[in-house]
N, C-alpha and C. Protein backbone atom coordinates (compact mmCIF):
# COMPACT_ATOMS: atom_id res chain seq x y z
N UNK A 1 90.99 105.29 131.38
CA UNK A 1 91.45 104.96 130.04
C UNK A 1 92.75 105.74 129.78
N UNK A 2 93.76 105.06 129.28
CA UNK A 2 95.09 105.52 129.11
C UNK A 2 95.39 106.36 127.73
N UNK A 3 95.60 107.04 127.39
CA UNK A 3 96.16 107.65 126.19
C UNK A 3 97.51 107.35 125.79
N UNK A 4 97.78 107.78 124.04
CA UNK A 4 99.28 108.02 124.02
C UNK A 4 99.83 108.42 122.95
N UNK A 5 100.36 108.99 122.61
CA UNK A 5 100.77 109.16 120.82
C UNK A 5 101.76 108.28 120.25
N UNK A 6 101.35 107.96 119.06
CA UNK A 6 101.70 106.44 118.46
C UNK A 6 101.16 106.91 117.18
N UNK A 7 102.46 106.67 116.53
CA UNK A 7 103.17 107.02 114.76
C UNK A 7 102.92 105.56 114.22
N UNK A 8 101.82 105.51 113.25
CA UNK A 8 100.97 104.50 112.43
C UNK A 8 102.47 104.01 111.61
N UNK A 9 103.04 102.30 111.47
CA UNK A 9 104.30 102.72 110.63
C UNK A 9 103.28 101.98 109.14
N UNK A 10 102.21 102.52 109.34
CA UNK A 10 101.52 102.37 107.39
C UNK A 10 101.32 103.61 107.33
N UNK A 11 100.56 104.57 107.48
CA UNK A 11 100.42 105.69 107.45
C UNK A 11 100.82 106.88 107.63
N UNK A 12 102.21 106.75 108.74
CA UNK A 12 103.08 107.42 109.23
C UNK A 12 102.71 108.85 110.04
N UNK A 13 100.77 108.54 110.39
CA UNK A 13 100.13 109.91 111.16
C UNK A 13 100.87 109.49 112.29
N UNK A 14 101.06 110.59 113.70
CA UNK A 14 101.38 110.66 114.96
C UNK A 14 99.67 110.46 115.63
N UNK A 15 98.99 109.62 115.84
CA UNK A 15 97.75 109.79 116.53
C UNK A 15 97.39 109.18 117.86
N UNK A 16 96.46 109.54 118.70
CA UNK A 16 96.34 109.50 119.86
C UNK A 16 95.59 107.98 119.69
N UNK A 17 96.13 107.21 120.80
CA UNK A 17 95.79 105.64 121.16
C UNK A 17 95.41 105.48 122.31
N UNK A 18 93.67 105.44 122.28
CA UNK A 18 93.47 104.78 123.73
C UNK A 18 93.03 103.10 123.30
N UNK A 19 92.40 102.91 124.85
CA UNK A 19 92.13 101.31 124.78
C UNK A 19 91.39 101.01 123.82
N UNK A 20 90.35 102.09 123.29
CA UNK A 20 89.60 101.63 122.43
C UNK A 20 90.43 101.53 120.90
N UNK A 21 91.59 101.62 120.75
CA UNK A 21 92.11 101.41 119.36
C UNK A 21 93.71 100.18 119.69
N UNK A 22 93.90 99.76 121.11
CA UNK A 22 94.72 98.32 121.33
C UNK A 22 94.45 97.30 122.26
N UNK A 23 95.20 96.32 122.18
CA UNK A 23 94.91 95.33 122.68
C UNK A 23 95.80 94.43 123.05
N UNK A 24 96.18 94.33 124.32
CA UNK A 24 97.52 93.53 124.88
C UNK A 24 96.82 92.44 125.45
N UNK A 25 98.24 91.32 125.38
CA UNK A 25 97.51 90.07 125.96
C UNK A 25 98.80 89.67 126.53
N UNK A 26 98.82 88.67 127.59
CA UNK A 26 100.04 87.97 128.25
C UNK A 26 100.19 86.54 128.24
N UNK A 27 101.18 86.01 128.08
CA UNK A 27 101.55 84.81 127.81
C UNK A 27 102.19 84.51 129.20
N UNK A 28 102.36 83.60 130.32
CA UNK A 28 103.24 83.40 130.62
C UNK A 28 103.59 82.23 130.77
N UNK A 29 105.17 82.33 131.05
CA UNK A 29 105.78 80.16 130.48
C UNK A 29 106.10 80.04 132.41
N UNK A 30 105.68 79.45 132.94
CA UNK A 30 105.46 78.82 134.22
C UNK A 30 105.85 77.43 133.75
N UNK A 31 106.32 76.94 133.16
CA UNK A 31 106.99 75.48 133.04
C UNK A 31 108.30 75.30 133.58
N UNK A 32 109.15 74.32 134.12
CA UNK A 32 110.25 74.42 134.55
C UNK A 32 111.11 74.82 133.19
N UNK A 33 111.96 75.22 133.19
CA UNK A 33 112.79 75.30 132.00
C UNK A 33 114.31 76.48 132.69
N UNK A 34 115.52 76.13 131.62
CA UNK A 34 116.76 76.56 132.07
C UNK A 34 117.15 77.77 132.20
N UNK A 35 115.67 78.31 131.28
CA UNK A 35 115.83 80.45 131.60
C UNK A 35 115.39 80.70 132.33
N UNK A 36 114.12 80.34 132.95
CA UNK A 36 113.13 80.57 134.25
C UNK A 36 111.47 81.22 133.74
N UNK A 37 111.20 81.73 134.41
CA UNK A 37 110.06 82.03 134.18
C UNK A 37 110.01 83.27 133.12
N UNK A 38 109.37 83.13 131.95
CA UNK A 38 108.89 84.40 131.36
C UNK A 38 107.25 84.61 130.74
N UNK A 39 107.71 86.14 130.63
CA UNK A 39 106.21 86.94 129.90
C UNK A 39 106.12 86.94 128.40
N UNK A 40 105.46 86.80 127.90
CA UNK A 40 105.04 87.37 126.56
C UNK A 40 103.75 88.38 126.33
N UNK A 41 104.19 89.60 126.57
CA UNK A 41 103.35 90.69 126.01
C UNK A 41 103.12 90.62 124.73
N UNK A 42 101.65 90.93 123.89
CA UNK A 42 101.46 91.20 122.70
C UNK A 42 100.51 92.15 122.21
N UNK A 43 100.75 92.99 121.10
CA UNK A 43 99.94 94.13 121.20
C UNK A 43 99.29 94.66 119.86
N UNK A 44 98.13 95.10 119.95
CA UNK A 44 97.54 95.16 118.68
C UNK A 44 97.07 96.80 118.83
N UNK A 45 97.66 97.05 118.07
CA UNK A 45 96.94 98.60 117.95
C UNK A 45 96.34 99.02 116.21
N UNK A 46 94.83 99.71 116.36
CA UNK A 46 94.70 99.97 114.80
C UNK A 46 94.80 100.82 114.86
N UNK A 47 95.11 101.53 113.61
CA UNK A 47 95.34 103.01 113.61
C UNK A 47 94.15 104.09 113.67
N UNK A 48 94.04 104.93 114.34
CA UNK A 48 92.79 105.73 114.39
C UNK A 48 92.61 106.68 113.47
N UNK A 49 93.31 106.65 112.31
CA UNK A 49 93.29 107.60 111.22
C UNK A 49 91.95 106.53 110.62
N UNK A 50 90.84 108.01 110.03
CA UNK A 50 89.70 107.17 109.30
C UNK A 50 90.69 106.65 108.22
N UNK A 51 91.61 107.48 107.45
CA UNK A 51 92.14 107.14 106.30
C UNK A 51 92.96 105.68 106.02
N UNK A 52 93.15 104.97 107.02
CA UNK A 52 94.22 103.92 107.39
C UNK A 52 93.85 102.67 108.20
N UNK A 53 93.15 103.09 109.91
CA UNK A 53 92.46 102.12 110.08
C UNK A 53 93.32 100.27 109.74
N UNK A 54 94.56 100.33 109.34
CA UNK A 54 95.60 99.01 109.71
C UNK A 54 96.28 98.89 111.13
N UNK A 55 96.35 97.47 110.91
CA UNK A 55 96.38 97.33 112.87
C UNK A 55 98.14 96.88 112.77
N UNK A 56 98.69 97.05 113.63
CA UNK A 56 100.30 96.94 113.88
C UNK A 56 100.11 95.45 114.87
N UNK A 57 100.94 95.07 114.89
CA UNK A 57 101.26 93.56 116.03
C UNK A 57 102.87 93.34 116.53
N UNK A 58 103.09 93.75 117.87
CA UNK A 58 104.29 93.80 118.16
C UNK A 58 104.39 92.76 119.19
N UNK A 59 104.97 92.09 119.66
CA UNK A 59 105.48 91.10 120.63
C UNK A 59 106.94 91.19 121.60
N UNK A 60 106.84 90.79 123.55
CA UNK A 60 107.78 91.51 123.83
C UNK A 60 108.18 90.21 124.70
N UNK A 61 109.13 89.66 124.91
CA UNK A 61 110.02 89.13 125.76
C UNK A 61 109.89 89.76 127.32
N UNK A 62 109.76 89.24 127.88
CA UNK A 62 110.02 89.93 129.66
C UNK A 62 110.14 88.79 130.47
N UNK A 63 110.82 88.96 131.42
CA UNK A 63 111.31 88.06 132.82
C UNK A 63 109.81 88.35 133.76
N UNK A 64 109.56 87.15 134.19
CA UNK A 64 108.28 87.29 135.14
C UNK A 64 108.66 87.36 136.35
N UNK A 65 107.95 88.17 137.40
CA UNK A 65 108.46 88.31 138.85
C UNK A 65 107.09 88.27 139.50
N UNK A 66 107.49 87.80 140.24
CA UNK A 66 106.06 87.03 141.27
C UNK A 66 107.12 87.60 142.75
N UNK A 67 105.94 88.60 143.62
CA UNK A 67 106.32 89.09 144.32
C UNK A 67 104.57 88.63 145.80
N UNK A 68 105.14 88.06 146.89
CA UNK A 68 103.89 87.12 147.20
C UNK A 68 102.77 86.66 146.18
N UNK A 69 101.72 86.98 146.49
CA UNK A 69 100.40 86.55 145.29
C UNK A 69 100.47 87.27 144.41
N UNK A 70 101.42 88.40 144.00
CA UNK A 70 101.06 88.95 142.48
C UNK A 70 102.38 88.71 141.54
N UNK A 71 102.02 88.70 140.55
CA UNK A 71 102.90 88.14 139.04
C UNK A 71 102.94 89.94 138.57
N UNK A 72 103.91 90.00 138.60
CA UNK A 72 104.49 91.28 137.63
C UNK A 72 105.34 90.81 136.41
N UNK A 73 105.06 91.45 135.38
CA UNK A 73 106.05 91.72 134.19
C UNK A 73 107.31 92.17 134.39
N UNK A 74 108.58 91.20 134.12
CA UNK A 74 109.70 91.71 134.70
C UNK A 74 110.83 92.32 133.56
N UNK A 75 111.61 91.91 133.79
CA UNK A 75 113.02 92.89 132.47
C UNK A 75 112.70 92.54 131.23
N UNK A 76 112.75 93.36 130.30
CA UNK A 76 112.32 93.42 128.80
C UNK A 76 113.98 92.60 128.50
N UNK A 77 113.44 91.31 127.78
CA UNK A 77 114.59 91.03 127.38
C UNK A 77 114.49 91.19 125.52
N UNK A 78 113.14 90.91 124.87
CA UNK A 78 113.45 91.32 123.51
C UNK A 78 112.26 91.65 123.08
N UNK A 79 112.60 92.22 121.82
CA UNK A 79 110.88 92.55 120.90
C UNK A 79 110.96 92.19 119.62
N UNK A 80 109.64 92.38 118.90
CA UNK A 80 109.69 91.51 117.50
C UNK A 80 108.71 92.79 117.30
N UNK A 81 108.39 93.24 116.04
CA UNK A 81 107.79 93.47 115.09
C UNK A 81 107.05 93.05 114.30
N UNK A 82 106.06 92.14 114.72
CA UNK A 82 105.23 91.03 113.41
C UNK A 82 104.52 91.75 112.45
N UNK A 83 103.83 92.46 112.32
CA UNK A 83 103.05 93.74 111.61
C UNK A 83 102.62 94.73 111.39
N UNK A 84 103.84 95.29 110.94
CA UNK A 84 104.35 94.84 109.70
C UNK A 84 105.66 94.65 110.00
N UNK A 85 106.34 93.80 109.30
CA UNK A 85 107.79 92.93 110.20
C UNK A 85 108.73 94.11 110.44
N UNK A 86 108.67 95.04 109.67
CA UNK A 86 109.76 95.87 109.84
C UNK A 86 109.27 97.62 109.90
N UNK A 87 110.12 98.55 109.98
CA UNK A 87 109.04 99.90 110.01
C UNK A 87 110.05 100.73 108.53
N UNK A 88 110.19 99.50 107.67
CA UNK A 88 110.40 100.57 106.32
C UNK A 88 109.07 101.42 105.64
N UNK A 89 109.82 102.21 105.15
CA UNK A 89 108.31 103.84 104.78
C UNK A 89 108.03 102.86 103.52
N UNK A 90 107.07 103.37 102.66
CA UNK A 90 106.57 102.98 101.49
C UNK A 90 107.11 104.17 100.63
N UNK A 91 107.64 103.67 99.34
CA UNK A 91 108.73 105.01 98.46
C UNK A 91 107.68 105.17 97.22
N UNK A 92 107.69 105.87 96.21
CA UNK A 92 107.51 105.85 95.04
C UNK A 92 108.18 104.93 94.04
N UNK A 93 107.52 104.10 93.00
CA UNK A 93 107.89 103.32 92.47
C UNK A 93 109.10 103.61 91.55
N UNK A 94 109.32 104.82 91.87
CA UNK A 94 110.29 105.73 91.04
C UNK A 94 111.79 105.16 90.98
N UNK A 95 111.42 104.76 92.50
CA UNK A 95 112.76 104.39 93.24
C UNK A 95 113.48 102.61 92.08
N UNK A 96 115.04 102.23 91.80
CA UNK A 96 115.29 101.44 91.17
C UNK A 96 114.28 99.93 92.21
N UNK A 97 114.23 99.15 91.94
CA UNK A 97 113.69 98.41 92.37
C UNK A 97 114.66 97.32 93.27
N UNK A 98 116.03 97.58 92.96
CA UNK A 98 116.79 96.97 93.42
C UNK A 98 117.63 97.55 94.80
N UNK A 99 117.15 98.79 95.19
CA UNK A 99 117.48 100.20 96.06
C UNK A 99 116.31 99.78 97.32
N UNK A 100 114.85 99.47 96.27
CA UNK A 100 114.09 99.11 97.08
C UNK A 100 113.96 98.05 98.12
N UNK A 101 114.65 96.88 97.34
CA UNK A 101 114.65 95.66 97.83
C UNK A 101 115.46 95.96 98.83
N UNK A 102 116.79 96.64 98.57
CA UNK A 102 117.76 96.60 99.88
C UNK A 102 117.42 97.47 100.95
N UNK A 103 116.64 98.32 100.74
CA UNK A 103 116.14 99.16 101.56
C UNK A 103 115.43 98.59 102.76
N UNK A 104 114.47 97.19 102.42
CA UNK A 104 113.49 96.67 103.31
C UNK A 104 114.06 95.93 103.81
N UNK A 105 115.46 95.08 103.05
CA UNK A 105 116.00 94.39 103.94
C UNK A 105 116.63 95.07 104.60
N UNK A 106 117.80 96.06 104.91
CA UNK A 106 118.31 96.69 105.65
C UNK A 106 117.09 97.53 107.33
N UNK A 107 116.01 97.69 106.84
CA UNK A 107 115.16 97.83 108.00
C UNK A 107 114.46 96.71 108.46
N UNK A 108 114.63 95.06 107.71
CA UNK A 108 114.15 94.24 108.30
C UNK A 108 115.08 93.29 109.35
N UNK A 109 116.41 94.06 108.63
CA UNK A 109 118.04 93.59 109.76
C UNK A 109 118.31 94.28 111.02
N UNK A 110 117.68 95.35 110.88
CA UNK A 110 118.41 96.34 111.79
C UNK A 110 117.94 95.83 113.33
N UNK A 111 117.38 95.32 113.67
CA UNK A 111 117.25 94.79 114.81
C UNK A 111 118.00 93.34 115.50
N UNK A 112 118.01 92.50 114.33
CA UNK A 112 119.55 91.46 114.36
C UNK A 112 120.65 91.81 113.94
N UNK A 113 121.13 92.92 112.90
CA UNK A 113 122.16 93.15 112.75
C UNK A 113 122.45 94.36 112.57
N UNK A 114 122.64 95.67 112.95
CA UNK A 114 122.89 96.88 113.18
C UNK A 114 124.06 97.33 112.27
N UNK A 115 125.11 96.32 112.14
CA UNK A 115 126.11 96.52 111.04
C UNK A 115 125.44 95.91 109.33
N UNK A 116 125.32 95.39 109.32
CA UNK A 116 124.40 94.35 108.33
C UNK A 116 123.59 95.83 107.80
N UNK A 117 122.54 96.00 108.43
CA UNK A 117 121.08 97.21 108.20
C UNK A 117 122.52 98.25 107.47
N UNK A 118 123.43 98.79 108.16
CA UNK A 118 124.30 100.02 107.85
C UNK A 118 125.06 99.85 106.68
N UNK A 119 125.32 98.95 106.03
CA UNK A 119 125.93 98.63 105.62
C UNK A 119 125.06 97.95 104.25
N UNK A 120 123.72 97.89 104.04
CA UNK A 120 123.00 97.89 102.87
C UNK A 120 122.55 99.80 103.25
N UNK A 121 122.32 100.06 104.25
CA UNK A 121 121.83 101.60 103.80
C UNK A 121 122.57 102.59 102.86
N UNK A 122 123.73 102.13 103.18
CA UNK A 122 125.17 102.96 102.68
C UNK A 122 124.37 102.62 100.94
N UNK A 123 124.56 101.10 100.48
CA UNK A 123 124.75 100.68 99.64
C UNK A 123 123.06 101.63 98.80
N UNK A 124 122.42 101.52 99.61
CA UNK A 124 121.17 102.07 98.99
C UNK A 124 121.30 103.64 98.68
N UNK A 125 122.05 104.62 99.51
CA UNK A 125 122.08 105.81 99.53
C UNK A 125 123.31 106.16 98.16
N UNK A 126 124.39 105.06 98.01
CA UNK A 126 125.36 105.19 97.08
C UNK A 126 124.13 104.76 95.55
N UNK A 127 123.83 104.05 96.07
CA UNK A 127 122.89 103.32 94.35
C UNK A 127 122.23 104.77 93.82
N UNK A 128 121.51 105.56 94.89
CA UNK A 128 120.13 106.47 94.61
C UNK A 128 121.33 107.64 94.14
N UNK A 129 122.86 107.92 94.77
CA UNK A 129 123.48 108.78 94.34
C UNK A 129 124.33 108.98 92.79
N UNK A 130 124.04 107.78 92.37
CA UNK A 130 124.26 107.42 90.99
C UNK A 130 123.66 107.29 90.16
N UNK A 131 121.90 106.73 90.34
CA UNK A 131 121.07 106.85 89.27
C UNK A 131 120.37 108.63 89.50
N UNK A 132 120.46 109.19 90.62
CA UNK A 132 119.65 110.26 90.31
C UNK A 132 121.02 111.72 90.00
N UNK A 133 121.71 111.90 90.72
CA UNK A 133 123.06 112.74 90.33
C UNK A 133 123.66 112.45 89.72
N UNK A 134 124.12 110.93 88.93
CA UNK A 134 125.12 110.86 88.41
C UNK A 134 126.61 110.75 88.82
N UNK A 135 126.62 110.95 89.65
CA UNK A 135 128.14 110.84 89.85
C UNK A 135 128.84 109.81 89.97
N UNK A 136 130.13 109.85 90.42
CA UNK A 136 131.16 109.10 89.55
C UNK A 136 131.05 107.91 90.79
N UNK A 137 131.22 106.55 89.93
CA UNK A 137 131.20 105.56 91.71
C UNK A 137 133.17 105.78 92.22
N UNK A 138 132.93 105.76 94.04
CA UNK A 138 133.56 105.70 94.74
C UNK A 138 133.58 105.42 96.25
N UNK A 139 134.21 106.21 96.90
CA UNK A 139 133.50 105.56 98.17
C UNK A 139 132.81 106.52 98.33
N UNK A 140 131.89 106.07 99.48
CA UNK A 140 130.17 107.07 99.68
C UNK A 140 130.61 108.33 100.17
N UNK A 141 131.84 108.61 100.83
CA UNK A 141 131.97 109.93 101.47
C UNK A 141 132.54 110.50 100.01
N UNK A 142 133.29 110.37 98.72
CA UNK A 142 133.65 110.80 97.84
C UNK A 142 132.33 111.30 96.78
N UNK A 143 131.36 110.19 97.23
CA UNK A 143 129.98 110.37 96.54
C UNK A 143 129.48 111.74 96.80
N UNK A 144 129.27 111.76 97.94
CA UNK A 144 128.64 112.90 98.66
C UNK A 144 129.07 113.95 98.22
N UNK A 145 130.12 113.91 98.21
CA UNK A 145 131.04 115.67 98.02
C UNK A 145 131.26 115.97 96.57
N UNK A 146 130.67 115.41 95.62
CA UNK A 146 130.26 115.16 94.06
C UNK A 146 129.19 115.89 93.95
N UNK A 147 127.90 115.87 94.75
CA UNK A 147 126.62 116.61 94.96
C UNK A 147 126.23 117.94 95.82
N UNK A 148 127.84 117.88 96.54
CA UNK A 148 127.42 118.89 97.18
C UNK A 148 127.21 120.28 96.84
N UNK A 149 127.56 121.06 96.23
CA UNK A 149 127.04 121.94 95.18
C UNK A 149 125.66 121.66 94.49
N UNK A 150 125.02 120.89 94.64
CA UNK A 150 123.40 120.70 93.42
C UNK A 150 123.30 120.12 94.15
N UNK A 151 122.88 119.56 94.97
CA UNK A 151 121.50 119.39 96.30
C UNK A 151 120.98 120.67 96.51
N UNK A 152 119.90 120.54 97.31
CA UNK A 152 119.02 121.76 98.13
C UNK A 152 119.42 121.70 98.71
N UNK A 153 119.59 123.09 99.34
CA UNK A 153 120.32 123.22 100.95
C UNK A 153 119.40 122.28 101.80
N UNK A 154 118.62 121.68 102.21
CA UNK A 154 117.41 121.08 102.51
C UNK A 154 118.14 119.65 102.66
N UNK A 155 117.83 118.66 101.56
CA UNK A 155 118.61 117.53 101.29
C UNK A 155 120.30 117.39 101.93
N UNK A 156 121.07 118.81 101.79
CA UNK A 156 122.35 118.18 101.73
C UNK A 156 122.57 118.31 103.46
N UNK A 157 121.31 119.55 104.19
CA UNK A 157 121.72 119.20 105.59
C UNK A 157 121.15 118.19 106.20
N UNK A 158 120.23 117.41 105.46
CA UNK A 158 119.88 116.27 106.11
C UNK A 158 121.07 115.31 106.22
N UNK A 159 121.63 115.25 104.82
CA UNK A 159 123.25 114.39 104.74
C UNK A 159 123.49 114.59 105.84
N UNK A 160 124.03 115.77 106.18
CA UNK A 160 125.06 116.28 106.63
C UNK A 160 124.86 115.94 108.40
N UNK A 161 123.62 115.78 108.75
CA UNK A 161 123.04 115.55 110.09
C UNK A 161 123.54 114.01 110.35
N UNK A 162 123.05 113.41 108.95
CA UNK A 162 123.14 111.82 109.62
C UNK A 162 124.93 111.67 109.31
N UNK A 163 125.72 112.43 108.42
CA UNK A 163 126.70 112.23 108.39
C UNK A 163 127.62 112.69 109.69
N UNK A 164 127.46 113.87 110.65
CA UNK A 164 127.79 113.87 111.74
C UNK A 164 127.52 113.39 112.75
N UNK A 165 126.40 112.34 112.65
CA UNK A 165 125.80 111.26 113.78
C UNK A 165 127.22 109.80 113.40
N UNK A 166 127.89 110.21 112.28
CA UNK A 166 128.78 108.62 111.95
C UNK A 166 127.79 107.55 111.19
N UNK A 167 127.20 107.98 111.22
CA UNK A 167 126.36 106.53 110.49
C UNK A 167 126.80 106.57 109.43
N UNK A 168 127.31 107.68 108.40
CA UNK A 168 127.96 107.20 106.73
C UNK A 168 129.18 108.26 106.51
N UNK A 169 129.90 107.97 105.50
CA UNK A 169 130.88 109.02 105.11
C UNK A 169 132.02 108.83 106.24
């Protein structure tokens, strides 16, 4: 029996996954067709938290390779996320509702569109920097440096992490 650690995205525990908490199955397309042969992996894992206990469903693209009598799973060509479609956190209702909305879409893009997802995050991190600090609208790196003095040292090096990764500012 295989083990593994696997972050619930409802619950957000890190908990240990054996067989007895997933369940993979294989598809494969053996029909003639103009891509060739492929796999469809699919996978069900529930969460082993008593508290949570929701099952995830992910789905994977792969090239099939048949090597004499055995069929192997070949190059990962894509994956999907079916449940829950995307791995946005759950916020407090605190949050504007319109911050929210862009929030889920921006983590329900980020896998088709990487600029798209960045580009509502910005917009979500500028929205939350105006209804909760106040500050003046501009561009997001002008935002930032409006708060920097009254953040927690805490908060502003988190900025400051994803802001030296390039992702904003």
């Amino acid at each position: 029996m295989s083990e593994y650690i696997w972050q619930c995205p409802f619950c957000g525990s890190d908990q240990p996954v054996t067989d007895n908490e997933r369940q993979v199955a294989i598809a494969d397309l053996t029909l003639p067709n103009a891509d060739g042969p492929r796999r469809l992996v699919t996978k069900f894992v529930v969460c082993p938290n008593a508290k949570c206990r929701k099952f995830s469903l992910s789905a994977s693209l792969h090239g099939r390779e048949v090597v004499g009598t055995r069929v192997y799973t070949g190059k990962h060509l894509t994956s999907w996320n079916l449940v829950p479609p995307s791995r946005a956190r759950a916020f407090p209702v605190l949050l504007p509702p319109e911050v929210l909305e862009d929030y889920h879409e921006a983590c329900l893009t980020l896998d088709l569109s990487a600029k798209t997802s960045a580009a509502l995050s910005r917009r979500c991190i500028s929205a939350m920097l105006r209804d909760y600090w106040r500050v003046q609208p501009g561009s997001l790196n002008d935002e930032l440096r409006q708060i920097k003095g009254t953040a927690d040292p805490l908060t502003w090096e988190a900025i400051e992490s994803v802001r030296r990764s390039g992702m904003i500012g």
